[in-house]
PDB file of N, CA and C in Angstrom:
ATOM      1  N   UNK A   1     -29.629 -30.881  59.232  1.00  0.00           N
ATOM      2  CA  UNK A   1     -30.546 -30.518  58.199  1.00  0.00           C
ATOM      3  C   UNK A   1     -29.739 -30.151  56.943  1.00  0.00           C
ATOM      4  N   UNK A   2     -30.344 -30.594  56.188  1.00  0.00           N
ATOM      5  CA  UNK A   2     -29.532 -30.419  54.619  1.00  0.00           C
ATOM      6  C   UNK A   2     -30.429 -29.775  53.479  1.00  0.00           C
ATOM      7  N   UNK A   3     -30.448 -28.469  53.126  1.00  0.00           N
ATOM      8  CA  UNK A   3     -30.616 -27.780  51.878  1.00  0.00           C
ATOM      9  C   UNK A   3     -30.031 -27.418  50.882  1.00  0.00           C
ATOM     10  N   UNK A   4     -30.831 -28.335  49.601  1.00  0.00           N
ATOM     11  CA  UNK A   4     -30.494 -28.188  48.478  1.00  0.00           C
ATOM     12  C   UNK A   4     -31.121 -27.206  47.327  1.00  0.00           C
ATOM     13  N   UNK A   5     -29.957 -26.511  46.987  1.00  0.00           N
ATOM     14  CA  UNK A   5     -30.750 -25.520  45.894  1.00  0.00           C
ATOM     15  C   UNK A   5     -30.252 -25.488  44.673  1.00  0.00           C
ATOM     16  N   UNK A   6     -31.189 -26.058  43.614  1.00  0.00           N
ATOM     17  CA  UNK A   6     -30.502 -26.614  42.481  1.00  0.00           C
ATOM     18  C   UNK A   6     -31.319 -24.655  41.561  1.00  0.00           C
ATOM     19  N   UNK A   7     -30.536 -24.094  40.840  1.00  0.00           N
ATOM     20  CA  UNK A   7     -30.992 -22.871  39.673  1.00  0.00           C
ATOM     21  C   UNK A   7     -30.668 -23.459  38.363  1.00  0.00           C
ATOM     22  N   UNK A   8     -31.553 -23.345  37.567  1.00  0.00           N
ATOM     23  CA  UNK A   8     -31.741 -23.473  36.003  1.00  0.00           C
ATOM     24  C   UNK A   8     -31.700 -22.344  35.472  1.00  0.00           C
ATOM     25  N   UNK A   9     -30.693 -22.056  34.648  1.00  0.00           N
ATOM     26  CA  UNK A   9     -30.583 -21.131  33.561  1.00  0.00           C
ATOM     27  C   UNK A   9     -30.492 -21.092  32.935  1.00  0.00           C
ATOM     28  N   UNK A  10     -31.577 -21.248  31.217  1.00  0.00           N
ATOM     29  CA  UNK A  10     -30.805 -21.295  30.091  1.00  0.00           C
ATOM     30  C   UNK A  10     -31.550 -20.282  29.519  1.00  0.00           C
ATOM     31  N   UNK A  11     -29.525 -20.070  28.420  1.00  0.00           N
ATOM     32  CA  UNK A  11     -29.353 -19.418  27.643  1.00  0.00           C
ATOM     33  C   UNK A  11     -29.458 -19.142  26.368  1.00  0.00           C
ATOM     34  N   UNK A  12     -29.905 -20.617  26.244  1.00  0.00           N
ATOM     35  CA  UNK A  12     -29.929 -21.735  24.899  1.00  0.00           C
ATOM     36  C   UNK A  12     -30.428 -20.295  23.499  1.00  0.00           C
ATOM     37  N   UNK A  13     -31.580 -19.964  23.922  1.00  0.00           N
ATOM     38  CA  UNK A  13     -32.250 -18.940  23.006  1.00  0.00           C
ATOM     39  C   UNK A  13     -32.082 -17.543  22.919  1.00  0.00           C
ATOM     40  N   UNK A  14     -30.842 -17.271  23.759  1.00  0.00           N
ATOM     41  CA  UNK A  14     -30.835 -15.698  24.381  1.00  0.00           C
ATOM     42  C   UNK A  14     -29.968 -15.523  22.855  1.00  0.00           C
ATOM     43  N   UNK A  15     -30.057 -13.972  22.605  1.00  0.00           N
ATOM     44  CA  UNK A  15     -29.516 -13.564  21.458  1.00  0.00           C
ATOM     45  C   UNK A  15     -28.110 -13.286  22.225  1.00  0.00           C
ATOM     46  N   UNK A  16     -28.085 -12.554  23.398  1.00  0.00           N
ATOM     47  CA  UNK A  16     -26.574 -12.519  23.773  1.00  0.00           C
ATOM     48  C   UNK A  16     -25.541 -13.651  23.358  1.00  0.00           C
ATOM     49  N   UNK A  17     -26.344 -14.513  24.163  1.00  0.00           N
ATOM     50  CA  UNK A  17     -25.117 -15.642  23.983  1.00  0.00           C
ATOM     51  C   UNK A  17     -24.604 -16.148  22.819  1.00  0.00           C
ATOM     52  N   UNK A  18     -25.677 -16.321  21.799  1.00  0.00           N
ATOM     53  CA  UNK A  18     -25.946 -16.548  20.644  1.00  0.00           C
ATOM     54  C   UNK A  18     -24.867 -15.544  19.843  1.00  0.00           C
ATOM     55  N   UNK A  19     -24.690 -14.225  20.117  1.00  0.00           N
ATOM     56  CA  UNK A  19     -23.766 -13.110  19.676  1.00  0.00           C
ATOM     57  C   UNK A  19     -22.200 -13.677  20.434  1.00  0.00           C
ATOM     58  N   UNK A  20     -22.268 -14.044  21.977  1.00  0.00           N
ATOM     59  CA  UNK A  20     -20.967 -14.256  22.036  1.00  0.00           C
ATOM     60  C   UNK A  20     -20.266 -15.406  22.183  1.00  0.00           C
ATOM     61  N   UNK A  21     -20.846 -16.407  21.536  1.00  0.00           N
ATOM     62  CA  UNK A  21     -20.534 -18.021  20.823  1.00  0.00           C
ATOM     63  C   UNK A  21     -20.020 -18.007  19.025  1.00  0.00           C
ATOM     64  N   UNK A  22     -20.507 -16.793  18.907  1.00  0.00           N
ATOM     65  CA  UNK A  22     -20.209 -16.207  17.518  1.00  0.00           C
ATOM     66  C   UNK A  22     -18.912 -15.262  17.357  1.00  0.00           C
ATOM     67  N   UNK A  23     -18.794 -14.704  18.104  1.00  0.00           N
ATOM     68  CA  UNK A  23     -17.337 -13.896  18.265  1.00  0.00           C
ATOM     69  C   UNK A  23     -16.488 -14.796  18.799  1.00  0.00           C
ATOM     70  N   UNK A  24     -16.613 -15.684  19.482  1.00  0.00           N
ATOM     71  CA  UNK A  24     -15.688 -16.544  19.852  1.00  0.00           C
ATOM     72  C   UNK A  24     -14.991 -17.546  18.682  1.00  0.00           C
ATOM     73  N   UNK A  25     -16.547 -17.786  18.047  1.00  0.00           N
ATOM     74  CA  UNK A  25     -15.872 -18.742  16.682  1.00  0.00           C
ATOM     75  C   UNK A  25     -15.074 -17.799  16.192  1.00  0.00           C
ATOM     76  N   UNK A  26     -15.360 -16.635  15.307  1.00  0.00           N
ATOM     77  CA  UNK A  26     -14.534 -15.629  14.696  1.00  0.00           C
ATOM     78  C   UNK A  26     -13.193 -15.252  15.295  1.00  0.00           C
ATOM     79  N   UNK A  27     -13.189 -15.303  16.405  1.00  0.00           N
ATOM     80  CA  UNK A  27     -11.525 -15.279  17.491  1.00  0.00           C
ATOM     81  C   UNK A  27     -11.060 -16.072  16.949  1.00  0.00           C
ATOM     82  N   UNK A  28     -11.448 -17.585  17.088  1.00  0.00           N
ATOM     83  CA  UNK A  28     -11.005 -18.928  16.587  1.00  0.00           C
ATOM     84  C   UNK A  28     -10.474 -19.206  15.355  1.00  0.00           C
ATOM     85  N   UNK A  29     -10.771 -18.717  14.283  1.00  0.00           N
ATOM     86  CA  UNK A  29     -10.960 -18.811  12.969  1.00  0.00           C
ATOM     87  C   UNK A  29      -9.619 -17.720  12.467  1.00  0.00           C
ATOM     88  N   UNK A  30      -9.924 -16.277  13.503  1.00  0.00           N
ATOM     89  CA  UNK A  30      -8.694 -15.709  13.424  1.00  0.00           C
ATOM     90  C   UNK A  30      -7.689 -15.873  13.365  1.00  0.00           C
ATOM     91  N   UNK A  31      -7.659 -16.878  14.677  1.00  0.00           N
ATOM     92  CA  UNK A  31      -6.172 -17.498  15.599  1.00  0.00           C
ATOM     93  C   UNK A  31      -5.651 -18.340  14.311  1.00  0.00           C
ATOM     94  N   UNK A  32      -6.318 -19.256  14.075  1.00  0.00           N
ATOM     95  CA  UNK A  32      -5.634 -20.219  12.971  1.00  0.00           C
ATOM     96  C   UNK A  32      -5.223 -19.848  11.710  1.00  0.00           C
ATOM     97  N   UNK A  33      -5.677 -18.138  11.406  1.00  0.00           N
ATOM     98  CA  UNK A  33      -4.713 -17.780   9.961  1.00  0.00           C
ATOM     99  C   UNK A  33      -3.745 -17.389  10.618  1.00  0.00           C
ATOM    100  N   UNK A  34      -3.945 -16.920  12.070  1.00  0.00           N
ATOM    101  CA  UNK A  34      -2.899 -16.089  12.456  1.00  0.00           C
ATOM    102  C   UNK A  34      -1.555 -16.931  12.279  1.00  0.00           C
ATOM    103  N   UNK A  35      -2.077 -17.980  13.229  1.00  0.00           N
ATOM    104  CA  UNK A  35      -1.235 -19.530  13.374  1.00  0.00           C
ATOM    105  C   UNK A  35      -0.348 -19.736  12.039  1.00  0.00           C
ATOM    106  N   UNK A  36      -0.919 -19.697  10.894  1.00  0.00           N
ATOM    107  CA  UNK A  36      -1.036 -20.069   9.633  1.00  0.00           C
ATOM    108  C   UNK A  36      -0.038 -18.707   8.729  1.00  0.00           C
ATOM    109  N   UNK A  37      -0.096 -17.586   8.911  1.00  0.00           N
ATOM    110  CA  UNK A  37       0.726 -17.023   8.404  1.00  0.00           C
ATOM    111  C   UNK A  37       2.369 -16.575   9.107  1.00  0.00           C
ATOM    112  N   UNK A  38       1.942 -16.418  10.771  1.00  0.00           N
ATOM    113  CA  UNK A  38       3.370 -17.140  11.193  1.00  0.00           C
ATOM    114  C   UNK A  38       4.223 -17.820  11.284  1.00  0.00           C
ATOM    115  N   UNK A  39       3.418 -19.205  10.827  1.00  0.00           N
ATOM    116  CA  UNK A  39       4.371 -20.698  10.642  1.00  0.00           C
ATOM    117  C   UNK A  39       5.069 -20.429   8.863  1.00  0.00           C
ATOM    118  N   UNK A  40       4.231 -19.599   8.284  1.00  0.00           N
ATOM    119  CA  UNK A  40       4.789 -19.292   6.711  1.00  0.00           C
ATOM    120  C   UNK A  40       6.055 -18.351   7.010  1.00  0.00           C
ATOM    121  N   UNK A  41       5.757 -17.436   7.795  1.00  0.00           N
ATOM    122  CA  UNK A  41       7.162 -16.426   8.106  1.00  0.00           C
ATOM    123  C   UNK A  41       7.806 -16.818   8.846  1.00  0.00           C
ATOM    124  N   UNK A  42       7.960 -17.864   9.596  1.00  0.00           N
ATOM    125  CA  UNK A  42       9.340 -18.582  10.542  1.00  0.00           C
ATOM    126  C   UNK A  42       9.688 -19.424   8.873  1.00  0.00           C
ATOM    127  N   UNK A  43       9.087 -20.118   8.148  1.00  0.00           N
ATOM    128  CA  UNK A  43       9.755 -20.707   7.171  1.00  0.00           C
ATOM    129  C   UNK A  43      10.682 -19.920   6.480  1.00  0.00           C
ATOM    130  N   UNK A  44       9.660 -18.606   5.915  1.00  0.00           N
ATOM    131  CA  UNK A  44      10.386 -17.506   4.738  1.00  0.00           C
ATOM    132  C   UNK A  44      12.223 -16.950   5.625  1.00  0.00           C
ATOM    133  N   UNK A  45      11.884 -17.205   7.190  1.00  0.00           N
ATOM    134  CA  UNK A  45      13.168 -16.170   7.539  1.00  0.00           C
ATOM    135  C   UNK A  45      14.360 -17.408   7.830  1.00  0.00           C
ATOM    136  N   UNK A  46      13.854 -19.042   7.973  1.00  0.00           N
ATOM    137  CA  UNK A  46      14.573 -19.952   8.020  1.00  0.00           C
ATOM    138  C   UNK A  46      15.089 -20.216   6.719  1.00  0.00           C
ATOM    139  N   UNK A  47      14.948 -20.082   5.319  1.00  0.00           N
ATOM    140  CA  UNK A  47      15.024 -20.236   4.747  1.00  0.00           C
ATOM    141  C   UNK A  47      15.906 -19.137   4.317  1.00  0.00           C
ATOM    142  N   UNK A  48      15.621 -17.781   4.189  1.00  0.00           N
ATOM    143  CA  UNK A  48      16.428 -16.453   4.163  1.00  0.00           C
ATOM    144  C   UNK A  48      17.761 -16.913   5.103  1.00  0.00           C
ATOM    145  N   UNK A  49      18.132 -17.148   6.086  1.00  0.00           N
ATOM    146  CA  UNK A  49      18.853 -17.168   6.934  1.00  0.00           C
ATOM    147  C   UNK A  49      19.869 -18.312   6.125  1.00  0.00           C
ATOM    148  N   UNK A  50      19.438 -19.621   5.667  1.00  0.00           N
ATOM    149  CA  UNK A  50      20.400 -20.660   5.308  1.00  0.00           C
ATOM    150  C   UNK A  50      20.732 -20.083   3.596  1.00  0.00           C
ATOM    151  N   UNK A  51      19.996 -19.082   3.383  1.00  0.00           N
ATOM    152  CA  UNK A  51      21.158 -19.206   1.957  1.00  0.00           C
ATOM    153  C   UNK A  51      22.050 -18.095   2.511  1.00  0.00           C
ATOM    154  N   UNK A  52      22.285 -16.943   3.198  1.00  0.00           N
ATOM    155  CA  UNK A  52      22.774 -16.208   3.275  1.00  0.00           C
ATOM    156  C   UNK A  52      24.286 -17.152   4.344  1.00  0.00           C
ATOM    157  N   UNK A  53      23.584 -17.681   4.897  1.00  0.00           N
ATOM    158  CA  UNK A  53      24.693 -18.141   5.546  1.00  0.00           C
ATOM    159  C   UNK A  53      25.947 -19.565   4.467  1.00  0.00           C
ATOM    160  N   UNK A  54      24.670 -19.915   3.559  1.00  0.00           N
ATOM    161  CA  UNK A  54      25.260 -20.742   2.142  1.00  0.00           C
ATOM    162  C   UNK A  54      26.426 -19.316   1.728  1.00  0.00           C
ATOM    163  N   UNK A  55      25.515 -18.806   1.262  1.00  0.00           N
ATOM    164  CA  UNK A  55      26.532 -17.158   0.684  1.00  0.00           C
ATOM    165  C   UNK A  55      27.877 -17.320   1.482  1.00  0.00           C
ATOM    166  N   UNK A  56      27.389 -17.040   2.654  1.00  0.00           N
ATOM    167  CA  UNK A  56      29.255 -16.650   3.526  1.00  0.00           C
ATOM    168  C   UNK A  56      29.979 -17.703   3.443  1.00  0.00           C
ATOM    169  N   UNK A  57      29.800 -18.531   3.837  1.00  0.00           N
ATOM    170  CA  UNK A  57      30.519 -19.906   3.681  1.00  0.00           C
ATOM    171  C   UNK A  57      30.758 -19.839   2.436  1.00  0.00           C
ATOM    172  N   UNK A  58      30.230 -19.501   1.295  1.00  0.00           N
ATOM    173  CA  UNK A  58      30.790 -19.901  -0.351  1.00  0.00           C
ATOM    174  C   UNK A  58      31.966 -19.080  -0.710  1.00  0.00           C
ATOM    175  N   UNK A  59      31.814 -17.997   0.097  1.00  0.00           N
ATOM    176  CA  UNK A  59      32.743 -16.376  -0.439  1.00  0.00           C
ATOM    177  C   UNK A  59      34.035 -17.092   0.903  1.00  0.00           C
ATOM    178  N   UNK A  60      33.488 -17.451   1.660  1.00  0.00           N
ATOM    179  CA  UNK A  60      34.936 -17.691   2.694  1.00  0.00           C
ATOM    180  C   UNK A  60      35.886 -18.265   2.209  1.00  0.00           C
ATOM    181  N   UNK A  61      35.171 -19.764   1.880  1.00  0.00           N
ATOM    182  CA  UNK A  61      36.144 -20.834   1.002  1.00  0.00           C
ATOM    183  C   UNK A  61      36.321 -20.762  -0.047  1.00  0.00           C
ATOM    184  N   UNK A  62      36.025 -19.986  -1.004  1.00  0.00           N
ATOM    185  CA  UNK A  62      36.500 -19.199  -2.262  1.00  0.00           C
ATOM    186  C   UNK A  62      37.720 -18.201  -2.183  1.00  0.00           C
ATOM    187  N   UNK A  63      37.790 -17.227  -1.144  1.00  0.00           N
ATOM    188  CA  UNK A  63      38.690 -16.702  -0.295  1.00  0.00           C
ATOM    189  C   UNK A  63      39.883 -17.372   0.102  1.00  0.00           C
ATOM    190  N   UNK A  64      39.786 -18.402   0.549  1.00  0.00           N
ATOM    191  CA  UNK A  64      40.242 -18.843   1.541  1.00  0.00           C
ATOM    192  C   UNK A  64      41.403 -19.753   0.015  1.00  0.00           C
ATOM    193  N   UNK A  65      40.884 -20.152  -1.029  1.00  0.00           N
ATOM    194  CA  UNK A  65      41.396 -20.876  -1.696  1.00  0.00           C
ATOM    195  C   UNK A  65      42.170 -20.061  -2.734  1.00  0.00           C
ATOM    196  N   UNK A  66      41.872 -18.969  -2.596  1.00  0.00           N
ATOM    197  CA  UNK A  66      42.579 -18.315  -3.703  1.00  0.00           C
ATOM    198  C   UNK A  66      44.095 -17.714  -2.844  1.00  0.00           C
ATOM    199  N   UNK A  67      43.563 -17.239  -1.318  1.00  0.00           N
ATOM    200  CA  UNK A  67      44.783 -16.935  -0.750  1.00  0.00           C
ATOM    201  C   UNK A  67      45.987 -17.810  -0.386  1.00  0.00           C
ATOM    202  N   UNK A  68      45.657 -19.408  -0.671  1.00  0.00           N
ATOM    203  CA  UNK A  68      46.316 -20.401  -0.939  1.00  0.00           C
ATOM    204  C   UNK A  68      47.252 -20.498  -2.269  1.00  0.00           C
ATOM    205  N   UNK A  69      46.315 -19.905  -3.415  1.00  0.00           N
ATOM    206  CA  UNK A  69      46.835 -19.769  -4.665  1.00  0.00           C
ATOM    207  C   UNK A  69      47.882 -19.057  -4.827  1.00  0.00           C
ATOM    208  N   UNK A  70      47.626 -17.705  -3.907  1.00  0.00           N
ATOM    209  CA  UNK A  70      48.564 -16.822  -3.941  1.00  0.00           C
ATOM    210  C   UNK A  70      49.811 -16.886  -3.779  1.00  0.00           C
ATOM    211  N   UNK A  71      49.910 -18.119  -2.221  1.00  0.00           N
ATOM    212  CA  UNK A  71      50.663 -18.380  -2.006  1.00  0.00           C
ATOM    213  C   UNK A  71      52.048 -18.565  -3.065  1.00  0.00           C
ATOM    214  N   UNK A  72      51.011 -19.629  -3.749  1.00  0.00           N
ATOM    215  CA  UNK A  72      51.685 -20.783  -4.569  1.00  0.00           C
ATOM    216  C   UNK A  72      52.244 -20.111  -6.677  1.00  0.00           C
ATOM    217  N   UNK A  73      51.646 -18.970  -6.578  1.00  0.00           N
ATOM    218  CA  UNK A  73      51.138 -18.991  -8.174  1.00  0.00           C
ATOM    219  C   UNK A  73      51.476 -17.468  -8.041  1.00  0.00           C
ATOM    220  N   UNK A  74      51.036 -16.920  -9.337  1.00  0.00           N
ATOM    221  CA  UNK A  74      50.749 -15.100  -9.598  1.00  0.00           C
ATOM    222  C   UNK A  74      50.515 -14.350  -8.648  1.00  0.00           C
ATOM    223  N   UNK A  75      51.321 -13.690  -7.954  1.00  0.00           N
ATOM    224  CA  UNK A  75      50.836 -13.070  -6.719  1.00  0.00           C
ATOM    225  C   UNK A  75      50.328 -11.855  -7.211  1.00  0.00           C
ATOM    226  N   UNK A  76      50.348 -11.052  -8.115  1.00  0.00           N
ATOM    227  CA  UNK A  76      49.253  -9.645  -8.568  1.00  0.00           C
ATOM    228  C   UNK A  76      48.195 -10.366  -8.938  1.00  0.00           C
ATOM    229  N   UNK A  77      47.815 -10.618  -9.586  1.00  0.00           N
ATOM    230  CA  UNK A  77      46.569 -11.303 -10.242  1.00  0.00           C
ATOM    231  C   UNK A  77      45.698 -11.962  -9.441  1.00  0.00           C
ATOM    232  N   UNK A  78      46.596 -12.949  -8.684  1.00  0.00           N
ATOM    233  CA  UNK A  78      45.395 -13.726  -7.493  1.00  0.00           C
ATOM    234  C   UNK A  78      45.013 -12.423  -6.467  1.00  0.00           C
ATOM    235  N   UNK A  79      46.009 -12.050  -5.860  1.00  0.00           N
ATOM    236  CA  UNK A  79      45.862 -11.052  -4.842  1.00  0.00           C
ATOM    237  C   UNK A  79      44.744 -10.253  -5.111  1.00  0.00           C
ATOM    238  N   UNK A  80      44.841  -9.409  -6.549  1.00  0.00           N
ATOM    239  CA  UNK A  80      43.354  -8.374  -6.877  1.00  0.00           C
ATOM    240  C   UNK A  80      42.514  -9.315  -6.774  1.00  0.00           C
ATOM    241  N   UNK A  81      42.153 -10.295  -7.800  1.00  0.00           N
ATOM    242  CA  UNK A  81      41.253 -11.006  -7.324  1.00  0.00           C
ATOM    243  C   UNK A  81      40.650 -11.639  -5.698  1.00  0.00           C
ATOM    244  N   UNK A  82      41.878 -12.054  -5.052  1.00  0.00           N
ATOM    245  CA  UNK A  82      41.505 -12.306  -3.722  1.00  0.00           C
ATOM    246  C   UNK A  82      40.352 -10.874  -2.993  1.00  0.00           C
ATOM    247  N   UNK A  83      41.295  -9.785  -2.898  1.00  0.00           N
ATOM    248  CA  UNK A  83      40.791  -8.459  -2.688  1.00  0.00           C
ATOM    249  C   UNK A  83      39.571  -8.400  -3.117  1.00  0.00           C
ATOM    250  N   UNK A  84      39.187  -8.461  -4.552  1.00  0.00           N
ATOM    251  CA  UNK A  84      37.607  -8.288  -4.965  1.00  0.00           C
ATOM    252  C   UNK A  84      36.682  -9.268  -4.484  1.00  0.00           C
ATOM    253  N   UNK A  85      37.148  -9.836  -4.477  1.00  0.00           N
ATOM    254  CA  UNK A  85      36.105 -11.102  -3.580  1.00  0.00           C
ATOM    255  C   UNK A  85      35.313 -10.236  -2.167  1.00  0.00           C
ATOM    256  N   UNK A  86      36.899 -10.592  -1.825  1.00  0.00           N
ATOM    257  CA  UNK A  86      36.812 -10.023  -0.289  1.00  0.00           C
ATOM    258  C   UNK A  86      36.075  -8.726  -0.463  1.00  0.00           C
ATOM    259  N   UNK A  87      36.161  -7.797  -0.721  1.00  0.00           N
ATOM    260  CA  UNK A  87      35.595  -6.621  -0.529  1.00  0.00           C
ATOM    261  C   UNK A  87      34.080  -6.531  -0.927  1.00  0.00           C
ATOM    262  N   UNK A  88      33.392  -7.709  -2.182  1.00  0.00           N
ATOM    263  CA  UNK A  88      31.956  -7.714  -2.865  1.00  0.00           C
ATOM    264  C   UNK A  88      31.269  -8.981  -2.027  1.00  0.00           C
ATOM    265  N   UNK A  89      32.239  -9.598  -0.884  1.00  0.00           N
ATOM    266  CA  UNK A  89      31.291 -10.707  -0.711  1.00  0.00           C
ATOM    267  C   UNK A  89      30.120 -10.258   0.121  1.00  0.00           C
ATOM    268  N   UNK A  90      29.593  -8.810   0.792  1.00  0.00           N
ATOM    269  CA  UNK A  90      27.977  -8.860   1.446  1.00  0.00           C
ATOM    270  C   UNK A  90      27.151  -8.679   0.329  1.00  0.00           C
ATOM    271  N   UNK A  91      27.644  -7.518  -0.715  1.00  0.00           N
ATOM    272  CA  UNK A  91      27.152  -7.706  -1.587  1.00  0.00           C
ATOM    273  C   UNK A  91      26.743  -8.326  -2.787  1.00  0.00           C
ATOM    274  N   UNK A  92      27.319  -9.777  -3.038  1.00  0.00           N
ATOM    275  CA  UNK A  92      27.056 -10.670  -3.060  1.00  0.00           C
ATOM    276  C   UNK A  92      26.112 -11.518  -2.815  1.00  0.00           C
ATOM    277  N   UNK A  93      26.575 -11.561  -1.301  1.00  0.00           N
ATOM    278  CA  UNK A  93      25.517 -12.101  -0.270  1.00  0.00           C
ATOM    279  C   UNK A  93      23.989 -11.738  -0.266  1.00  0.00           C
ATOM    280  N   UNK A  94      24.162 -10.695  -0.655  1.00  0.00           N
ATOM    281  CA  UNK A  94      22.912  -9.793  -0.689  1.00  0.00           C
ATOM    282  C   UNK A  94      22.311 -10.120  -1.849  1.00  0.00           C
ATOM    283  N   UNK A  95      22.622  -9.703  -3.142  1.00  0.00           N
ATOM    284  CA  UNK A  95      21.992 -10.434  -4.304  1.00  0.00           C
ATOM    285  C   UNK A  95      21.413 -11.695  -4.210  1.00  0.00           C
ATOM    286  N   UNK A  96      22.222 -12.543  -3.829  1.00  0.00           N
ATOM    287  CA  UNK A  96      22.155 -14.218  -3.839  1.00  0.00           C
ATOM    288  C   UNK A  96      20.812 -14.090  -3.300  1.00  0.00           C
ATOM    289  N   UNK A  97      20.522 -13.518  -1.986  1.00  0.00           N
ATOM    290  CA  UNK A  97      19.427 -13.960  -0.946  1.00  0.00           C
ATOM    291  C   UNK A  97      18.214 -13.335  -2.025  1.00  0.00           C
ATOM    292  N   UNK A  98      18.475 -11.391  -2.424  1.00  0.00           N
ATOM    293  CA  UNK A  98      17.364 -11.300  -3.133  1.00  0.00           C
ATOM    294  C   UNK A  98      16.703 -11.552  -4.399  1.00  0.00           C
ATOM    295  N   UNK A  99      17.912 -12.424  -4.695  1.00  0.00           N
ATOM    296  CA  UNK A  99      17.478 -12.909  -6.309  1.00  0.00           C
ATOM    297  C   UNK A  99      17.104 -14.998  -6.082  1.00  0.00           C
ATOM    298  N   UNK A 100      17.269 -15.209  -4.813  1.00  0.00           N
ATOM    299  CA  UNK A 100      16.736 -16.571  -4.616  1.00  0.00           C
ATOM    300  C   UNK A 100      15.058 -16.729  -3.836  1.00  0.00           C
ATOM    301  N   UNK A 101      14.418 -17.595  -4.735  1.00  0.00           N
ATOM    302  CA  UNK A 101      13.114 -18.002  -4.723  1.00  0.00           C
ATOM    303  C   UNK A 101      13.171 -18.560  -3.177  1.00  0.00           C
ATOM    304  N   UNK A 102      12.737 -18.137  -2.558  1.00  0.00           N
ATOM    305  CA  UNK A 102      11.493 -19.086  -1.108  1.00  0.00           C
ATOM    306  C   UNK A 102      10.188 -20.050  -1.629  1.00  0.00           C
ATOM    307  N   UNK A 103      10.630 -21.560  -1.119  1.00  0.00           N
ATOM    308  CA  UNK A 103       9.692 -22.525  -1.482  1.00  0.00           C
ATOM    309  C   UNK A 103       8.661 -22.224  -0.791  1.00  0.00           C
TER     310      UNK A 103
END
């Protein structure tokens, strides 16, 4: 013997549901600025990250070329200079990043 029991329920007109098909959109709608202003701040800190790292690399081999100079040329003169480099390049670094525009 086989019994079948089919239940109909609709919700179609209920104000509940009607309320929580509506918070769901609004979740939804959330998610995608959310989406939307995180994908802007992985850019802003990818972007922060490659000039600062432009920065070190610029102050290294700037460094790096003058202590060559030294070698070769004025050893007071390059040397302070070498030294000031060396000693201003975070701060440097630091300017560069907060005085450069994010596309």
């Amino acid at each position: 013997m086989t019994l079948d029991v089919n239940v109909r329920i609709s919700f179609v007109d209920s104000p509940a549901v009607a309320e929580i098909f509506s918070i769901v959109k609004t979740i939804l709608q959330k998610q995608e600025l959310i989406m939307s202003a995180l994908d802007d701040l992985k850019a802003k800190v990818a972007a922060n990250t490659t000039v600062i790292g432009s920065a070190i690399t610029l102050l290294q081999g700037l460094k790096a070329k003058l202590d060559e100079a030294i070698a070769s040329g004025d050893p007071a003169a390059l040397q302070a200079l070498s030294d000031e480099i060396g000693a201003s390049g975070s701060a440097l670094a630091d300017a560069i990043v907060a005085n450069t525009p994010i596309p």
